[in-house]
Protein backbone atom coordinates (compact mmCIF):
# COMPACT_ATOMS: atom_id res chain seq x y z
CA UNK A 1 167.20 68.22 93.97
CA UNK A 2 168.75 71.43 93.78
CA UNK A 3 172.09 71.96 93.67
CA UNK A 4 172.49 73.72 97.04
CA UNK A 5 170.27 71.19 98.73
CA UNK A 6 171.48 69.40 101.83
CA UNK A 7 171.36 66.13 99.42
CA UNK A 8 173.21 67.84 96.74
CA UNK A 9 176.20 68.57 99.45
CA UNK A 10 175.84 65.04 100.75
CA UNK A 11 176.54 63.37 97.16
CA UNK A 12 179.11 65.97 96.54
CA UNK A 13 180.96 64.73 99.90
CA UNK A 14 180.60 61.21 98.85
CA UNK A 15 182.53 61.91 95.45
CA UNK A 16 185.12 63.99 96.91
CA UNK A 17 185.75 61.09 99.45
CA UNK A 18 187.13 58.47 97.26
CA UNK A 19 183.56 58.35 95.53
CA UNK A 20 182.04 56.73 98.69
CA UNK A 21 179.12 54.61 98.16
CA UNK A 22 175.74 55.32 100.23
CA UNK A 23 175.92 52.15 101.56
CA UNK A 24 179.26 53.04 103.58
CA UNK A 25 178.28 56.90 104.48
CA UNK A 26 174.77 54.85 106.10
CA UNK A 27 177.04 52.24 107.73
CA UNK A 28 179.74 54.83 109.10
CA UNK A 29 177.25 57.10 110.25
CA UNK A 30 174.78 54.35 111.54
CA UNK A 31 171.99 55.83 109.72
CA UNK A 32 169.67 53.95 106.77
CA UNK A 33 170.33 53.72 103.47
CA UNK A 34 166.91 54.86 102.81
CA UNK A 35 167.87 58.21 104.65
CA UNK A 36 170.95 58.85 102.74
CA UNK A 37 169.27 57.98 99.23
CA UNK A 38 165.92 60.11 100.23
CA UNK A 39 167.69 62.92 100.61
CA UNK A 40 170.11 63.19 97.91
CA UNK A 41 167.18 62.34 95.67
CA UNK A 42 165.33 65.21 96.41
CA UNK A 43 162.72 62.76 98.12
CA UNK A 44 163.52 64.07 101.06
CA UNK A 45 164.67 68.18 102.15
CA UNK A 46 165.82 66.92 106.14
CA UNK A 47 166.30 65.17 108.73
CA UNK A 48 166.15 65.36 112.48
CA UNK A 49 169.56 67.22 113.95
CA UNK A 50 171.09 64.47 115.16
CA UNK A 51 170.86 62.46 111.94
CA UNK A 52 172.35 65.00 110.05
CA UNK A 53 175.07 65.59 112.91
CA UNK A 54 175.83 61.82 112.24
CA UNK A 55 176.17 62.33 108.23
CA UNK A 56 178.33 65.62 108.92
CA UNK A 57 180.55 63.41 110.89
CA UNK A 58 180.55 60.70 108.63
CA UNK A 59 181.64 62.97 105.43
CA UNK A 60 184.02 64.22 108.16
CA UNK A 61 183.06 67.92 107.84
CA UNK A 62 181.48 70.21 110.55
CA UNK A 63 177.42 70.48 110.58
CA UNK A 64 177.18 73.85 109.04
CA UNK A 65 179.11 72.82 105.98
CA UNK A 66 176.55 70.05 105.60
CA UNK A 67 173.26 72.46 105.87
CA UNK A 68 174.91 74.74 103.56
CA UNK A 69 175.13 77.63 106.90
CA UNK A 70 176.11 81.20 105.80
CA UNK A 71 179.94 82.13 106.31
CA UNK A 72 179.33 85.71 105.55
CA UNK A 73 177.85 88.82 107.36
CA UNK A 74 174.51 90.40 105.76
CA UNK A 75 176.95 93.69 104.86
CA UNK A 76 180.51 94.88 104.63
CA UNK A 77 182.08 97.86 106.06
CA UNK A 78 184.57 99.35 103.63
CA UNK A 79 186.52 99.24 107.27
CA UNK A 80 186.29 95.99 107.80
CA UNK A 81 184.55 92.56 107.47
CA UNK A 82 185.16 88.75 107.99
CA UNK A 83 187.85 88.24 105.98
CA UNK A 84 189.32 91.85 107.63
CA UNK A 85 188.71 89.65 110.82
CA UNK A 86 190.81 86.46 109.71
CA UNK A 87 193.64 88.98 108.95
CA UNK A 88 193.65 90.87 112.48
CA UNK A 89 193.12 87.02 114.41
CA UNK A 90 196.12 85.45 111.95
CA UNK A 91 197.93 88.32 112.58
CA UNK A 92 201.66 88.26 110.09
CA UNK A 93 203.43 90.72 111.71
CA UNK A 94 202.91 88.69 115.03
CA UNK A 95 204.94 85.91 113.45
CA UNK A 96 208.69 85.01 115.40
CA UNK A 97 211.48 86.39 112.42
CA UNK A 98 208.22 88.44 110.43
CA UNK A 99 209.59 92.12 110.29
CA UNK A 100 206.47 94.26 111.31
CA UNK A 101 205.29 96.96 109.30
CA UNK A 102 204.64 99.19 111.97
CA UNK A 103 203.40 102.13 109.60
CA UNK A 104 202.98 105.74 110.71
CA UNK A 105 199.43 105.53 111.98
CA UNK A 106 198.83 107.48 115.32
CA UNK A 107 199.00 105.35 118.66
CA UNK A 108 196.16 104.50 119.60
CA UNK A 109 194.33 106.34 122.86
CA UNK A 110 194.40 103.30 125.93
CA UNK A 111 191.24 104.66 127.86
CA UNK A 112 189.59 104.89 124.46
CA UNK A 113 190.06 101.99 122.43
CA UNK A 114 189.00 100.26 125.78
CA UNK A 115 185.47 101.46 125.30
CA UNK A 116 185.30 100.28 121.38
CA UNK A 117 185.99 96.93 123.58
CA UNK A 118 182.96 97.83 125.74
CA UNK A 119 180.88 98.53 122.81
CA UNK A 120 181.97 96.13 120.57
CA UNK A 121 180.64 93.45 123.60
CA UNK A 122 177.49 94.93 123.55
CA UNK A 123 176.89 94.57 119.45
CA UNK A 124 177.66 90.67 120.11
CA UNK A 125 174.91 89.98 122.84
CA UNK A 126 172.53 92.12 120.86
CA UNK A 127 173.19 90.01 117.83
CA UNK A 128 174.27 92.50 115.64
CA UNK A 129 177.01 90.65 113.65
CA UNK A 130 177.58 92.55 110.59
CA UNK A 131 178.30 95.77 112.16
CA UNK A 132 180.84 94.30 115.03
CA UNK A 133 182.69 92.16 111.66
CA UNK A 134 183.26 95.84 110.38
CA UNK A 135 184.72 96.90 113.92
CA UNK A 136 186.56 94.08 115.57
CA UNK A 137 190.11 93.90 113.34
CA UNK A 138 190.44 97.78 113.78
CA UNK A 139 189.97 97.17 117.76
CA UNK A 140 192.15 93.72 117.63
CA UNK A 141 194.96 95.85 115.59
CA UNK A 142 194.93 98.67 118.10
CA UNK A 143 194.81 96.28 120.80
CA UNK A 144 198.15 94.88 119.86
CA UNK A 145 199.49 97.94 119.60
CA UNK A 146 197.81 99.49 123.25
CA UNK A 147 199.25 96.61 124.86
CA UNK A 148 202.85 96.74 123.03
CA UNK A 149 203.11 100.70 123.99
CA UNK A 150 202.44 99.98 128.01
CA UNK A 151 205.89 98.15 127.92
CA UNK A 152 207.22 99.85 131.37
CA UNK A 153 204.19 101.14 132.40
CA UNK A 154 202.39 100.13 135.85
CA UNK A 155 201.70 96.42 136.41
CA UNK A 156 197.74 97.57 137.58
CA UNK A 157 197.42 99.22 133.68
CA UNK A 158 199.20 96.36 131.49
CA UNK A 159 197.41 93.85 133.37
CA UNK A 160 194.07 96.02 132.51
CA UNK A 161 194.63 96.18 128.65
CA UNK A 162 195.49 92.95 128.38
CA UNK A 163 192.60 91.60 129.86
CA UNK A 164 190.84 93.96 127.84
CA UNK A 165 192.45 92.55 124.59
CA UNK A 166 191.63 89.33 125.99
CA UNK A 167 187.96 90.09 125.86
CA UNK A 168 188.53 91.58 122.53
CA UNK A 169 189.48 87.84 121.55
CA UNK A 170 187.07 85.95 123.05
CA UNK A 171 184.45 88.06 120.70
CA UNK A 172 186.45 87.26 117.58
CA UNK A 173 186.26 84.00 118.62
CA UNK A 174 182.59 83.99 119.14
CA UNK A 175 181.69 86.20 116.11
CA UNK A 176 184.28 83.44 114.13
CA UNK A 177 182.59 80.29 115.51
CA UNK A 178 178.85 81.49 114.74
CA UNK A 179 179.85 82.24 111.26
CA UNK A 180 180.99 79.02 110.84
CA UNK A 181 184.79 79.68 110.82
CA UNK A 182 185.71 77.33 113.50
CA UNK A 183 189.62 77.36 113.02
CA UNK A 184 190.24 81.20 112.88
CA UNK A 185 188.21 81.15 116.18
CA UNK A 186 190.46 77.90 117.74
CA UNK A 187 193.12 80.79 116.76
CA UNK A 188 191.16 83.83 118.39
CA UNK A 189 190.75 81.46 121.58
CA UNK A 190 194.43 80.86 121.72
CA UNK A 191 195.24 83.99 121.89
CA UNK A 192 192.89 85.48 124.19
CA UNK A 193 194.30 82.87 126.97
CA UNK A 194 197.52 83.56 125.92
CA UNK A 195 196.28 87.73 126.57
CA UNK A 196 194.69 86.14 130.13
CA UNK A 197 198.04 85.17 131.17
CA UNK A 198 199.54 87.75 130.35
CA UNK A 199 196.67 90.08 132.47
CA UNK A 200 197.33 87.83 135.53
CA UNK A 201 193.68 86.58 135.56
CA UNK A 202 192.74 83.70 136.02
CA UNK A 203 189.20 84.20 135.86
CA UNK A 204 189.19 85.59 132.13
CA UNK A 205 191.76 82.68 131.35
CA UNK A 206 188.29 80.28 132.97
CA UNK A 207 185.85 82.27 130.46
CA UNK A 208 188.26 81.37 127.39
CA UNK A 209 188.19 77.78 128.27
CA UNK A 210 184.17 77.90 128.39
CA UNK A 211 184.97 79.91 125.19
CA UNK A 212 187.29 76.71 123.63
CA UNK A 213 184.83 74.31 124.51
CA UNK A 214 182.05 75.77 122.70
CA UNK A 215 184.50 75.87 119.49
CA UNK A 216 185.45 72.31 120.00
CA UNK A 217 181.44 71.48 120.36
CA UNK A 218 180.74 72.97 117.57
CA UNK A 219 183.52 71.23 116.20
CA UNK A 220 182.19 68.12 116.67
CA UNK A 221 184.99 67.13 119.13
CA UNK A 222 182.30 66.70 122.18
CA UNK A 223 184.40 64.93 124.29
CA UNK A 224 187.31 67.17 124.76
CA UNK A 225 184.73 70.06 125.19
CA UNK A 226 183.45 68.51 128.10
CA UNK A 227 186.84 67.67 129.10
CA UNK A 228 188.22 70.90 129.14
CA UNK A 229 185.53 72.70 130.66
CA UNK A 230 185.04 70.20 133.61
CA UNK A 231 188.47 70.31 134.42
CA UNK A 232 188.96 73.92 134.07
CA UNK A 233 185.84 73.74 136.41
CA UNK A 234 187.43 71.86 139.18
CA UNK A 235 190.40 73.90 139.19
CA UNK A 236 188.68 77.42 139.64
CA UNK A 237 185.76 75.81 141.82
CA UNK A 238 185.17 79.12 144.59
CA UNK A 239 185.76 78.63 148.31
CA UNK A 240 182.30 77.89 149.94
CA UNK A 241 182.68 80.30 152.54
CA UNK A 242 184.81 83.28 150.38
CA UNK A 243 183.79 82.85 146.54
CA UNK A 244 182.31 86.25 145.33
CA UNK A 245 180.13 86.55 142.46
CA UNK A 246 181.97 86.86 139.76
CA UNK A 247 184.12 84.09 140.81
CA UNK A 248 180.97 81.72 141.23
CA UNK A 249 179.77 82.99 137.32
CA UNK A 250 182.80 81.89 135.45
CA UNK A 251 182.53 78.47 138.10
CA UNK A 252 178.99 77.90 136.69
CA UNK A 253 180.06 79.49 132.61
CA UNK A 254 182.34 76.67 133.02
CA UNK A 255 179.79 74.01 134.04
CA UNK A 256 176.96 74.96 131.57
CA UNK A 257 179.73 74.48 129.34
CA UNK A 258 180.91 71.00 130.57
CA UNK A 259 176.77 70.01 130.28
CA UNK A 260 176.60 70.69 126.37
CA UNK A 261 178.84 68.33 124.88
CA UNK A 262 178.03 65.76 127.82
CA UNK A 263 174.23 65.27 126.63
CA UNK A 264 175.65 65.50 122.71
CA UNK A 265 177.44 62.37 123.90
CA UNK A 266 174.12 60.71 125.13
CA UNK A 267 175.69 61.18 129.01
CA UNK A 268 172.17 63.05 130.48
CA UNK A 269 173.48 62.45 133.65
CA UNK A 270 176.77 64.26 133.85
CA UNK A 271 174.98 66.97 132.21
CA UNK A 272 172.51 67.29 134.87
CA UNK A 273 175.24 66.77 137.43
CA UNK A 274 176.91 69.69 135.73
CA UNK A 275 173.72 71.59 135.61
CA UNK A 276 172.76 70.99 139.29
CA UNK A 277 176.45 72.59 140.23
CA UNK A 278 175.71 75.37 138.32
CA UNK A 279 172.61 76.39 139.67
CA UNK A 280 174.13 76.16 143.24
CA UNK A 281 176.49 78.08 141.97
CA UNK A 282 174.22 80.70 140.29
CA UNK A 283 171.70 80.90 143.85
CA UNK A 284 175.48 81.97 145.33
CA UNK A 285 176.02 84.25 143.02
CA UNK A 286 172.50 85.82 142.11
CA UNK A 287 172.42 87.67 138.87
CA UNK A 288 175.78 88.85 137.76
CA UNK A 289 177.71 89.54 134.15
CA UNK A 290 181.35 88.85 134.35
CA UNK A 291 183.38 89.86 131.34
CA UNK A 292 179.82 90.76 129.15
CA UNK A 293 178.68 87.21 129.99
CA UNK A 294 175.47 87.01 131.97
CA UNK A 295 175.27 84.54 134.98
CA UNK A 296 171.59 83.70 136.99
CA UNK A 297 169.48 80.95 137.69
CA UNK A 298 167.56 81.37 134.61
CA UNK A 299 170.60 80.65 132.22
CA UNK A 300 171.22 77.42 134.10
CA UNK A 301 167.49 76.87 133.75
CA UNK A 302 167.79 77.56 129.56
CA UNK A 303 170.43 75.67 129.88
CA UNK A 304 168.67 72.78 131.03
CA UNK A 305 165.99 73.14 128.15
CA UNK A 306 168.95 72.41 125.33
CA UNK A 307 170.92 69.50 127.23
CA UNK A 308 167.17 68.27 127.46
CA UNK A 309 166.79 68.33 123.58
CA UNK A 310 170.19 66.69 122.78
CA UNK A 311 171.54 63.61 122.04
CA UNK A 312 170.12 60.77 121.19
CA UNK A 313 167.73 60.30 123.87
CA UNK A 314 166.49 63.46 124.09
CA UNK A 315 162.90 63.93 126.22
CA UNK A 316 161.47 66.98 124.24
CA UNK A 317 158.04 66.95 126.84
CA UNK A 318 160.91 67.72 129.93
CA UNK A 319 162.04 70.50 127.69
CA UNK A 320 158.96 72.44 127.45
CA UNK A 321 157.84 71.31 130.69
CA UNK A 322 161.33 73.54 132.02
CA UNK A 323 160.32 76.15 129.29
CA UNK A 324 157.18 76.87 130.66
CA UNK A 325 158.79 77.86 134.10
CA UNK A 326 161.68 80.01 132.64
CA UNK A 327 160.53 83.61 133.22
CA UNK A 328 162.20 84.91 129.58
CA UNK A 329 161.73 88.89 130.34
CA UNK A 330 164.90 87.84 133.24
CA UNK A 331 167.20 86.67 130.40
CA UNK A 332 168.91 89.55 130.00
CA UNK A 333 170.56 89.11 127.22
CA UNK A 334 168.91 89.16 123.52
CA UNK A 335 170.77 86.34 121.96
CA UNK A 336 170.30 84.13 124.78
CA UNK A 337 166.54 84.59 124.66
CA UNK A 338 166.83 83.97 121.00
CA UNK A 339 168.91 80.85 121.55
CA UNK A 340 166.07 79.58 123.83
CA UNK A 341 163.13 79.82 122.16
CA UNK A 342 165.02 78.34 118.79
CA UNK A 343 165.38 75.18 121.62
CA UNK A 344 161.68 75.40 122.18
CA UNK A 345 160.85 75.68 119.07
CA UNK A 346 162.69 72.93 118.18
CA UNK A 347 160.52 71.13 121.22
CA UNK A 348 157.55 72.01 120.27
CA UNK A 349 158.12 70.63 116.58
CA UNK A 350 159.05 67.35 118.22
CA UNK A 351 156.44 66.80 120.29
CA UNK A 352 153.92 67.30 117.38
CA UNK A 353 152.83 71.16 118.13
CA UNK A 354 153.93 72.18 114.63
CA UNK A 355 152.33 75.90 114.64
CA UNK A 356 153.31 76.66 117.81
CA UNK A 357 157.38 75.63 116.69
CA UNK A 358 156.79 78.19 113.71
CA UNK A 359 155.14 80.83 115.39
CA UNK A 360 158.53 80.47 117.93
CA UNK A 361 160.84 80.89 115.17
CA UNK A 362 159.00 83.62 113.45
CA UNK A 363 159.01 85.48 116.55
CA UNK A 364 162.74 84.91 116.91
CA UNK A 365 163.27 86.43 113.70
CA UNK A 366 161.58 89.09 114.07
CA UNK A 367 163.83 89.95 117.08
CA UNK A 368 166.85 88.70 115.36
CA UNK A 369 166.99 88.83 112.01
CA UNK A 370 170.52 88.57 111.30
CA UNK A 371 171.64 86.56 114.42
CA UNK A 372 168.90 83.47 113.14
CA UNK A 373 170.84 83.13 109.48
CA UNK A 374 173.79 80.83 111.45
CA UNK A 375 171.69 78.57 113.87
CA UNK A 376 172.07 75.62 112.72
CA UNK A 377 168.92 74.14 114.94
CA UNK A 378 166.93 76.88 113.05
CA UNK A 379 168.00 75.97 109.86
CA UNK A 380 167.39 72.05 110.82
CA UNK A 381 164.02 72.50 112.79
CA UNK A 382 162.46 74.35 110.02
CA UNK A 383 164.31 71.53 107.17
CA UNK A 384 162.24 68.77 109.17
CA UNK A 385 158.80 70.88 109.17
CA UNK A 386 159.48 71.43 105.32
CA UNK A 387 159.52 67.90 104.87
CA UNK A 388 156.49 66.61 107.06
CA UNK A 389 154.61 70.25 106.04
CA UNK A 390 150.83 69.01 105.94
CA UNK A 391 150.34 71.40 103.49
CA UNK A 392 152.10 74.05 101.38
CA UNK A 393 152.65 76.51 103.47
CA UNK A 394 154.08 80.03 102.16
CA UNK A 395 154.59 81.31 105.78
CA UNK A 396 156.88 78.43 106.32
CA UNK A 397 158.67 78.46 102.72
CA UNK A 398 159.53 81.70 103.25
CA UNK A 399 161.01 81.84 106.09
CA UNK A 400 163.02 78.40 104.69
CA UNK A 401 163.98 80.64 101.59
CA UNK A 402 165.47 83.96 104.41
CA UNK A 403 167.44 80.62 106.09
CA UNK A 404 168.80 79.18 103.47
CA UNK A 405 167.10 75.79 103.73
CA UNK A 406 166.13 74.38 100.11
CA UNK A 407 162.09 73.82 100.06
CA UNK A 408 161.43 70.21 98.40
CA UNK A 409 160.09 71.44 94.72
């Protein structure tokens, strides 16, 4: 066993908590003993994703602690970074009775640091993470700033630049949450609906909820992701007759949103009650982005391919049998293609097709090199091939060694 191995982590949990005993991490987690001994013996490199979501929860620590997920970006800008990020979301100088230091820095242009918000959008979708970690506190710093120096200025362009800074949030919050830093993006969230408000709309304030409840999911707190979402749902649910586009997008974010933590909580048919809604909702709308977010039939229909795969009674053959319908060349943005065909992989592993599931993730990381480093499916799909490999296979070790995932020596 090495000593960054997923069983290495596991016995290191166990010590730290009161020098549990693998009989009460199995019993607390409803898992076997066997599982829990296999794997911190080395006898074992995996386990399916919902085992090890069990341990995680167990050990009381979030999933990507447990597989050992990068928190860092590939590079750092001598501009900026993660931890440059942590500083501009926990802002000091925000603080009630903090004195700010204001400095003597040039105020910042309105129309342009509104297009680094643009841009900075587009380097999330495309998966570029390291580059928007170098950009993001600069554009969160001059945000503040934008928005402090429109004090008496026209209602139509405060309202803009706060929504703006809003959307500015709701990336930190995203970058934060794929990198594994789930409480400075519970922060980021907080303050992008408190920017919402402040912008008078109530739309962006229903794509930070769907924002929140994918930080709670990957939390591990499934039910109050649902709970959020759905209600938040209910509440901006469009007008049959009147509801435009956009309106109908964040309606359906919302919903896709709600259907996630349902099926994590074994409850396939809320999710597919959710998911049904959605793509009503989506045949209303047709194909529409709202806030950088893309909305169409076809991300319901993805959708539907990862509530299919969770929980635990998860019917991989419906999965692919959705896959194979999904046009992919009309998902139109790069990480959610990526996202889907790390749930088919995950499929196809599952339902015994254990070239195919590689080829899928090879492919993925071809496209997305960077962006594959935090998926935590990824990193689990291609732990359970390493331990049921039928033979040694250098394709698959190395791209277990570019993941992080320990091979079993």
């Amino acid at each position: 066993m090495t000593a960054d191995s997923i069983g290495a982590r596991i016995a290191r949990l166990r010590d730290f908590r009161d020098q549990m005993t693998q009989e009460r991490l199995a019993e607390r987690a409803d898992v076997s003993v066997d599982t829990i001994r296999k794997l911190e013996q080395g006898r074992r490199t995996g386990a399916r994703i919902g085992t090890l979501r069990k341990i995680a929860s167990a050990l009381d620590v979030e999933l990507e602690r447990l597989l050992g997920q990068p928190t860092v970006t590939t590079t750092v800008d001598d501009d900026g970074g993660l931890l440059a990020l942590r500083d501009a979301i926990q802002d000091v100088d925000a603080l009630p009775g903090v004195l700010a230091d204001d400095g003597l820095d040039e105020e910042p242009d309105a129309q342009a640091w509104m297009a680094t918000v643009r841009e900075a959008r587009d380097l999330y979708w495309a998966g570029e993470y390291s580059t928007l970690a170098g950009r993001l506190p600069l554009i969160l710093r001059d945000g503040a700033r934008v928005t402090r120096s429109l004090t008496g200025a026209s209602a139509a362009s405060a309202e803009t630049a706060w929504n703006r800074l809003a959307l500015a949030y709701q990336l930190a919050a995203s970058l934060a949450t794929q990198a594994g830093h789930a409480s400075w993006a519970f922060q980021a969230v907080e303050k992008q609906l408190h920017a919402a408000e402040r912008a008078s709309d109530p739309l962006m304030s229903g794509m930070g909820v769907s924002t929140l409840s994918w930080v709670l999911l990957r939390q591990g707190r499934w039910d109050q992701a649902q709970r959020v979402a759905s209600q938040k749902a209910n509440t901006l649910e469009p007008s049959f007759s009147k509801g435009t586009p956009s309106e109908y997008a964040v309606y359906g974010n919302l919903l896709i949103a709600a259907a996630t933590p349902a099926a994590r909580r074994n409850r396939h048919d809320e999710a597919q009650a959710y998911l049904n809604l959605a793509e009503t909702a989506a045949v209303r709308s047709g194909p529409v982005q709202v806030y950088g977010t893309a909305f169409s039939r076809v991300d319901v229909q993805t959708q539907q391919v990862n509530v299919s795969i969770a929980g635990e009674n998860a019917d991989y053959g419906t999965a692919l049998d959705v896959a194979s319908r999904i046009d992919r060349s009309a998902i139109s943005r790069p990480v959610h293609s990526a996202a889907h065909r790390v749930d088919v992989a995950h499929a196809q592993y599952e339902t015994g097709d254990w070239d195919a599931a590689l080829e899928t993730l090879l492919d993925v990381e071809r496209d997305q090199p960077e962006w594959i480093r935090y998926q935590t499916l990824a990193a689990a799909t291609v732990g359970t091939m390493l331990e049921a490999e039928r033979r040694r296979d250098t394709t698959l070790r190395g791209l277990a060694a570019r993941l992080g995932v320990d091979p079993l020596i």
